[in-house]
C-alpha atoms as a PDB file:
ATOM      1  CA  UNK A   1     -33.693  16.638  -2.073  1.00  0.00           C
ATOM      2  CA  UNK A   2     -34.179  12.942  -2.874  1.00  0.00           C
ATOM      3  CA  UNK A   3     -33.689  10.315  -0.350  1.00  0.00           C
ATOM      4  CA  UNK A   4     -32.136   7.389  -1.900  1.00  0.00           C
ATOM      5  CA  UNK A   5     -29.865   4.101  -2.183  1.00  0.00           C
ATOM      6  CA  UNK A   6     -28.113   1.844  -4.390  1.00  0.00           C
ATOM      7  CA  UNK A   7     -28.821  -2.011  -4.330  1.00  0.00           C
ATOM      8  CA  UNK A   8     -31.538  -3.953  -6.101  1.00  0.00           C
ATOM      9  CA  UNK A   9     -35.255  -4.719  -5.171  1.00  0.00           C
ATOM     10  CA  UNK A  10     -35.764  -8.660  -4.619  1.00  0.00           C
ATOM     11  CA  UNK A  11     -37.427 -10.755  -7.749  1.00  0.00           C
ATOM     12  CA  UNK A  12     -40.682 -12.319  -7.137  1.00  0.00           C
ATOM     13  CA  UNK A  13     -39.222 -15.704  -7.126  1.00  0.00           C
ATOM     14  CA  UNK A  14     -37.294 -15.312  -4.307  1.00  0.00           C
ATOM     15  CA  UNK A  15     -39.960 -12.933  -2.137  1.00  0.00           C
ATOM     16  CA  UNK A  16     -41.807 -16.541  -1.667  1.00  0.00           C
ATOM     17  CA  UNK A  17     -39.383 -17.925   0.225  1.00  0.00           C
ATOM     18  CA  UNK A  18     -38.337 -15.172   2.236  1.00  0.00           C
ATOM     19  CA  UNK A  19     -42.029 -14.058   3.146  1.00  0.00           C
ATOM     20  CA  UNK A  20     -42.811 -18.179   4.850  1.00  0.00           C
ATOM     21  CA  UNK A  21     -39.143 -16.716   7.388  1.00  0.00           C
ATOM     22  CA  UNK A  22     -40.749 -13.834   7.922  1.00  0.00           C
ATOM     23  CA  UNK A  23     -43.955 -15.391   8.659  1.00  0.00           C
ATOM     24  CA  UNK A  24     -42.058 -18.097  11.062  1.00  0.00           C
ATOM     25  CA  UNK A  25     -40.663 -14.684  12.685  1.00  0.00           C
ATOM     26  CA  UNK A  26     -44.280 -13.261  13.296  1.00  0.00           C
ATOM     27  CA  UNK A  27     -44.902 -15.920  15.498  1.00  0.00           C
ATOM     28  CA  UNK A  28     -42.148 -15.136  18.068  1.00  0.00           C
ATOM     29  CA  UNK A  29     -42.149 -13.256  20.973  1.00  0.00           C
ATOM     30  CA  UNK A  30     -41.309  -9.721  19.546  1.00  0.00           C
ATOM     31  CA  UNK A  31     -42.105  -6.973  18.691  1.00  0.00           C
ATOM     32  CA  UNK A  32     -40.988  -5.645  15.241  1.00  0.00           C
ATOM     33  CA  UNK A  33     -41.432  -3.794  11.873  1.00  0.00           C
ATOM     34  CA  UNK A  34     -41.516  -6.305   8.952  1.00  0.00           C
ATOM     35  CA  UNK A  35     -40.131  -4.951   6.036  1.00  0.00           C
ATOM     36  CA  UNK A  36     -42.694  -4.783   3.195  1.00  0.00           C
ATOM     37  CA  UNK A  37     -43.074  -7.483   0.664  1.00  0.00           C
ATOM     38  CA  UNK A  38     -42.358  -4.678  -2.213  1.00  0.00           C
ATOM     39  CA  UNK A  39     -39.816  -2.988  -0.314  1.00  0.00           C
ATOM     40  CA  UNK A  40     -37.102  -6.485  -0.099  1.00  0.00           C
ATOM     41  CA  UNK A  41     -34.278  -5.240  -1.363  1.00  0.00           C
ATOM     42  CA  UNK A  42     -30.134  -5.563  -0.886  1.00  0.00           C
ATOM     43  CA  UNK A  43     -28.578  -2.160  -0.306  1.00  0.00           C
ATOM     44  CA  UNK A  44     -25.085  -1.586  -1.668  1.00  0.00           C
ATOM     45  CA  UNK A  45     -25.077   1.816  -0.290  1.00  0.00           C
ATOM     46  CA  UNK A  46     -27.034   4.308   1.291  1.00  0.00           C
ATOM     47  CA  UNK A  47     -27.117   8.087   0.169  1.00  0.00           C
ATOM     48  CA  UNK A  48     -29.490   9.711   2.254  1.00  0.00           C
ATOM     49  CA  UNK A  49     -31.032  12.988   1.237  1.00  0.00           C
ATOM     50  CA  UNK A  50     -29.506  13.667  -2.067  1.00  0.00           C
ATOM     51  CA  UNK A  51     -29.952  17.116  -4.104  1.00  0.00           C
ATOM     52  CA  UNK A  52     -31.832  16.322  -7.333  1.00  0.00           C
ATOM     53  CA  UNK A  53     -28.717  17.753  -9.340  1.00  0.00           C
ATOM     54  CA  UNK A  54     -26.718  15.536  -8.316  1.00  0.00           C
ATOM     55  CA  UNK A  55     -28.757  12.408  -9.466  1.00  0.00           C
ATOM     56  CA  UNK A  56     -27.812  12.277 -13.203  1.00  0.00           C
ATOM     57  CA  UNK A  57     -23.809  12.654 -11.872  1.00  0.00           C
ATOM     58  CA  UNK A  58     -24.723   9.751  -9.511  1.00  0.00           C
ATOM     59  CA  UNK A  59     -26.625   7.665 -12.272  1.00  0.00           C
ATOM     60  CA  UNK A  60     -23.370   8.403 -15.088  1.00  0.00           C
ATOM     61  CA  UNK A  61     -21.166   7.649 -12.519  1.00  0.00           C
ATOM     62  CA  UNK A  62     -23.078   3.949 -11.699  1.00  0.00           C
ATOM     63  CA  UNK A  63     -23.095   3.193 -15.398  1.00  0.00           C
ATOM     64  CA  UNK A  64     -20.034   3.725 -16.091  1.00  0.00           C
ATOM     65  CA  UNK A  65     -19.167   1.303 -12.555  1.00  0.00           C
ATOM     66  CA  UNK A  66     -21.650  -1.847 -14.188  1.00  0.00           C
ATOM     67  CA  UNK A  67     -19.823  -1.489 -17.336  1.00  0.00           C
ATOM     68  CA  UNK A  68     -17.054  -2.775 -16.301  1.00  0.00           C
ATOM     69  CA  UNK A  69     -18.897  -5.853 -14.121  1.00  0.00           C
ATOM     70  CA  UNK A  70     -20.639  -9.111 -15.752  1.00  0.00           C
ATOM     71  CA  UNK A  71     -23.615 -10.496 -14.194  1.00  0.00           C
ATOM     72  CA  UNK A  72     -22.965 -12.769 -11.591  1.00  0.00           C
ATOM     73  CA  UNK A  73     -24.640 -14.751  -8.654  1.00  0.00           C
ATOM     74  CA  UNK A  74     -25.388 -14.689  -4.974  1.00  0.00           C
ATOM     75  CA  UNK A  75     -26.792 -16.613  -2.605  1.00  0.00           C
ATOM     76  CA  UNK A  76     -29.327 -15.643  -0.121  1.00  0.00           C
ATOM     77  CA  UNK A  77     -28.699 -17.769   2.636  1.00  0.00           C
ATOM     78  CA  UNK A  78     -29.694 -17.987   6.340  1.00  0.00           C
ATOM     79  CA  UNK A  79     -30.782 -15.655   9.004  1.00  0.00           C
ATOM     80  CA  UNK A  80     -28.325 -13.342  11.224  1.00  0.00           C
ATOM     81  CA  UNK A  81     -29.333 -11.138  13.727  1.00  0.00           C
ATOM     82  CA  UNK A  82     -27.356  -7.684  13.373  1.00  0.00           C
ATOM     83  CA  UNK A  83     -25.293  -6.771  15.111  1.00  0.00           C
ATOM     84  CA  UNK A  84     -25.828  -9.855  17.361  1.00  0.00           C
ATOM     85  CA  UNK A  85     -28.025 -12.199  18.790  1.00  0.00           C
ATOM     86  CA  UNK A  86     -27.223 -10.519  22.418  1.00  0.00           C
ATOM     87  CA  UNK A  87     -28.490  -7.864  20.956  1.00  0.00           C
ATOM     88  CA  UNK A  88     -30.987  -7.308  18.168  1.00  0.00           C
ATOM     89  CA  UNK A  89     -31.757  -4.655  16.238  1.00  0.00           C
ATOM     90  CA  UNK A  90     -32.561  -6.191  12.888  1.00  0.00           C
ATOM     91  CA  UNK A  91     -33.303  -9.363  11.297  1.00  0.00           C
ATOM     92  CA  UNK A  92     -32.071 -10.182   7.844  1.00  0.00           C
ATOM     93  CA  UNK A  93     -31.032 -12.858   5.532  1.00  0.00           C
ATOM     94  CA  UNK A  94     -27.329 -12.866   4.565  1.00  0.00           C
ATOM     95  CA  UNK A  95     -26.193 -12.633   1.247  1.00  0.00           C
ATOM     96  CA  UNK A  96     -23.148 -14.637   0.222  1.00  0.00           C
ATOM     97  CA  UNK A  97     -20.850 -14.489  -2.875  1.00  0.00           C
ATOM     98  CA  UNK A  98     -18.360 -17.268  -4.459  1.00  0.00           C
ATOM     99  CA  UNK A  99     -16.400 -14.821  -5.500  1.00  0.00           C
ATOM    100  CA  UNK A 100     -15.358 -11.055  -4.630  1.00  0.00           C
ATOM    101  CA  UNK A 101     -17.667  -9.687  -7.308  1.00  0.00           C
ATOM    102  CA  UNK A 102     -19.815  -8.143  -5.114  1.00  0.00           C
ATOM    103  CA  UNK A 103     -17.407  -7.354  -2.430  1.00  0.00           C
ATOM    104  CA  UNK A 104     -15.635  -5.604  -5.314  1.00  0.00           C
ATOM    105  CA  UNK A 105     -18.761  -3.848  -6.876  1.00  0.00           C
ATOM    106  CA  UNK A 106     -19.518  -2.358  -3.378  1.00  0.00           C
ATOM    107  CA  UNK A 107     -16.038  -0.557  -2.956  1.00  0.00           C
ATOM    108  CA  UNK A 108     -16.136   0.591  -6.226  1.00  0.00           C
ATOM    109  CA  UNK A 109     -19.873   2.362  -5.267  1.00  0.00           C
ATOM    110  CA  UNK A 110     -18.760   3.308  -1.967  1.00  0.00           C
ATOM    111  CA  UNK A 111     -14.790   4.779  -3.779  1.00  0.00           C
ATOM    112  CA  UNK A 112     -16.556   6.939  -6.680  1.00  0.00           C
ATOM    113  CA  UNK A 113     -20.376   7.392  -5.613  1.00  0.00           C
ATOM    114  CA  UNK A 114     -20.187   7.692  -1.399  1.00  0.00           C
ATOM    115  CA  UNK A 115     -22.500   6.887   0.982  1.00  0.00           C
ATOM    116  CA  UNK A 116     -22.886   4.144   3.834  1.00  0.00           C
ATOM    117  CA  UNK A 117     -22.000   0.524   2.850  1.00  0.00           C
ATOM    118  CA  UNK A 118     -22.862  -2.316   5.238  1.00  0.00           C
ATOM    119  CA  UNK A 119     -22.061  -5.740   4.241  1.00  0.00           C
ATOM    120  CA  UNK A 120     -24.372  -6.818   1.976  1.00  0.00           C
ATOM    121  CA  UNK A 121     -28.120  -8.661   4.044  1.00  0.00           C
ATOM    122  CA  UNK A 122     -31.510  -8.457   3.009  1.00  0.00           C
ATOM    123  CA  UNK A 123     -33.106  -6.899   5.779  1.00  0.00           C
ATOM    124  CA  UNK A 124     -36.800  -9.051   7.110  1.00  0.00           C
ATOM    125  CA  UNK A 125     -37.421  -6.877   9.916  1.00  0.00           C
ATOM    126  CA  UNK A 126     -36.325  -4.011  12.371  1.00  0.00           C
ATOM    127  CA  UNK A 127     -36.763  -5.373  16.271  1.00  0.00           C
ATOM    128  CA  UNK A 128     -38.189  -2.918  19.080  1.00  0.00           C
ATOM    129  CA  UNK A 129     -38.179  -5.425  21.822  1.00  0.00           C
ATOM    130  CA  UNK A 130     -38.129  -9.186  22.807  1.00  0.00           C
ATOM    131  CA  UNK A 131     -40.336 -11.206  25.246  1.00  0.00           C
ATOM    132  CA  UNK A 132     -38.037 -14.017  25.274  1.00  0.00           C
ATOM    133  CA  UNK A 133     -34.235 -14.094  24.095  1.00  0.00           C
ATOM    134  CA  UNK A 134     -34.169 -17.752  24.698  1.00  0.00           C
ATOM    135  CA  UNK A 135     -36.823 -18.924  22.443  1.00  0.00           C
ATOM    136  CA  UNK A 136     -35.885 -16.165  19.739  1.00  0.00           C
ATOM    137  CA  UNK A 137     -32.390 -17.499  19.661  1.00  0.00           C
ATOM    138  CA  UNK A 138     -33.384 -20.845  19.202  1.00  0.00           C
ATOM    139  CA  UNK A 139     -35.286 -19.821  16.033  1.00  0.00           C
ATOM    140  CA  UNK A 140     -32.284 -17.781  14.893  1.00  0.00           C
ATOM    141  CA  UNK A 141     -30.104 -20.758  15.114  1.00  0.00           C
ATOM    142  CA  UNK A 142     -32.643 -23.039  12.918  1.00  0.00           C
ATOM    143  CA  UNK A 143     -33.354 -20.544  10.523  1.00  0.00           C
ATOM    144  CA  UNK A 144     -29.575 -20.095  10.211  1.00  0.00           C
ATOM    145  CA  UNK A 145     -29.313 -23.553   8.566  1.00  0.00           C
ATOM    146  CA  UNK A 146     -32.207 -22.460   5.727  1.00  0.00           C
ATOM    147  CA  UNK A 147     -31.453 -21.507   2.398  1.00  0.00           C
ATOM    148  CA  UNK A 148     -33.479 -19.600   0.377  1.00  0.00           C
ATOM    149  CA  UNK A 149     -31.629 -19.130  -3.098  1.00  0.00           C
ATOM    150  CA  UNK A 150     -29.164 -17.860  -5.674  1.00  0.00           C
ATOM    151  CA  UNK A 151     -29.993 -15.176  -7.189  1.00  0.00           C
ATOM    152  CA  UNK A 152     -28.875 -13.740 -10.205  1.00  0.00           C
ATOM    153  CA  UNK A 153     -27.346 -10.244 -10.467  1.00  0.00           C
ATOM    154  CA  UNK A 154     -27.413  -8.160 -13.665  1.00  0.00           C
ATOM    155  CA  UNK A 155     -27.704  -4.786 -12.809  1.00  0.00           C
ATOM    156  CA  UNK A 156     -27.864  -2.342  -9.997  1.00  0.00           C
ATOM    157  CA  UNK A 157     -30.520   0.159  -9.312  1.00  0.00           C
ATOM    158  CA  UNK A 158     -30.644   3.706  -8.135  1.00  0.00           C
ATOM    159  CA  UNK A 159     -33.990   3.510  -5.482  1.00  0.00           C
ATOM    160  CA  UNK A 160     -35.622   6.335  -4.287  1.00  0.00           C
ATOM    161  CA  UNK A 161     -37.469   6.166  -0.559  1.00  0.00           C
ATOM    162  CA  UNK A 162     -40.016   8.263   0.057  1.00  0.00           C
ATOM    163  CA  UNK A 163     -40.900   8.090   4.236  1.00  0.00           C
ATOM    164  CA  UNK A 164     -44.830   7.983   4.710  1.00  0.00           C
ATOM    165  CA  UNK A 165     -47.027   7.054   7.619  1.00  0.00           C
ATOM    166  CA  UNK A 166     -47.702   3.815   6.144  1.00  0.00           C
ATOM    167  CA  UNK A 167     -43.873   3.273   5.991  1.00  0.00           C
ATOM    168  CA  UNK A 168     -41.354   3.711   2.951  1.00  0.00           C
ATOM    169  CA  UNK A 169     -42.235   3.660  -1.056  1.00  0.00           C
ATOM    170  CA  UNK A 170     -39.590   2.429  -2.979  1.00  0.00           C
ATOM    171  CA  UNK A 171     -39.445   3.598  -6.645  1.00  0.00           C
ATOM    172  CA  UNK A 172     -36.181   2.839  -9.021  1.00  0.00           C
ATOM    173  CA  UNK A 173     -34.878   5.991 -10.395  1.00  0.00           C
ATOM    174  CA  UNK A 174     -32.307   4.420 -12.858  1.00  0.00           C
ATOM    175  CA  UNK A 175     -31.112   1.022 -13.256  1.00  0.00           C
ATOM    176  CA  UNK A 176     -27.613   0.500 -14.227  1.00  0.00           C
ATOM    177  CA  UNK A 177     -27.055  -2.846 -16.359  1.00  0.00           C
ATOM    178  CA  UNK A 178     -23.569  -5.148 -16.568  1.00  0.00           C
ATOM    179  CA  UNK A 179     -22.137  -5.856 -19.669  1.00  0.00           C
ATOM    180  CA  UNK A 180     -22.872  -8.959 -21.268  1.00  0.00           C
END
């Protein structure tokens, strides 16, 4: 079995930018798991535990989906605390669209390929507990206003995750292009 999703892993000129939130975040009173720097990523969809025959359907089956997509753009925007900021469980930067490219992309993963779709964040950290909801909310509501980016989207990526004690290794399996 192969535990796996489909998104993309973040460039390296956007990680920059989303590492100085994450360090503003380490500074607050809470207590969290950071996600790695080489782990960023967007998830489209999440397929769990996956038997390894299944994985060259799966991979087909996303080509033929980003051949009928052209590259298009995003924009990593502010903060948003999931599923609110009454209650935290995870800290993430949102990811916006112009269009319904990606909203459409998605469905079409989640229609032919399965798995759990969430709207589409990059996720900074996973919170255990907070010391002080006031101050944290504060910072939510001024990182809210930040922008980090667009980014750029030209393909979509089968990832495997492999859980260690260190946390997860992320390692692309298959990376499915758009057409030009």
């Amino acid at each position: 079995m192969v535990r796996c999703f489909i998104g993309f892993l973040i460039p390296e000129e956007i990680k920059k930018d989303v590492e100085a939130i994450k360090d503003e975040l380490s500074k607050l009173p809470i207590k969290c798991k950071f996600v790695e720097r080489e782990n960023l990523h967007v998830c489209f969809s999440f397929l769990g535990e996956v038997e390894e025959k299944r994985i060259e359907h799966i991979i087909k089956t996303l080509d033929s989906i980003c051949s009928n997509f052209k590259s298009f753009e995003v924009f990593i925007d502010g903060i948003k605390a999931i599923p609110s900021v009454n209650y935290i469980r995870v800290l993430a930067l949102d990811v916006i669209e112009k269009n319904e490219n990606l909203k459409n992309l998605i469905e079409e993963i989640r229609n032919r390929i399965g798995g759990d779709t969430k709207p589409p964040h990059l996720t900074l950290c996973r919170v255990k507990g907070i010391n002080n909801k006031e101050v944290v909310a504060e910072k939510i509501e001024e990182l809210k206003k930040r922008k980090i980016g667009i980014l750029k989207i030209m393909a979509v990526q089968l990832i495997k995750s492999e859980l260690r004690r260190a946390g997860p290794l992320y390692s692309v399996i298959h990376e499915s292009k758009f057409k030009e």
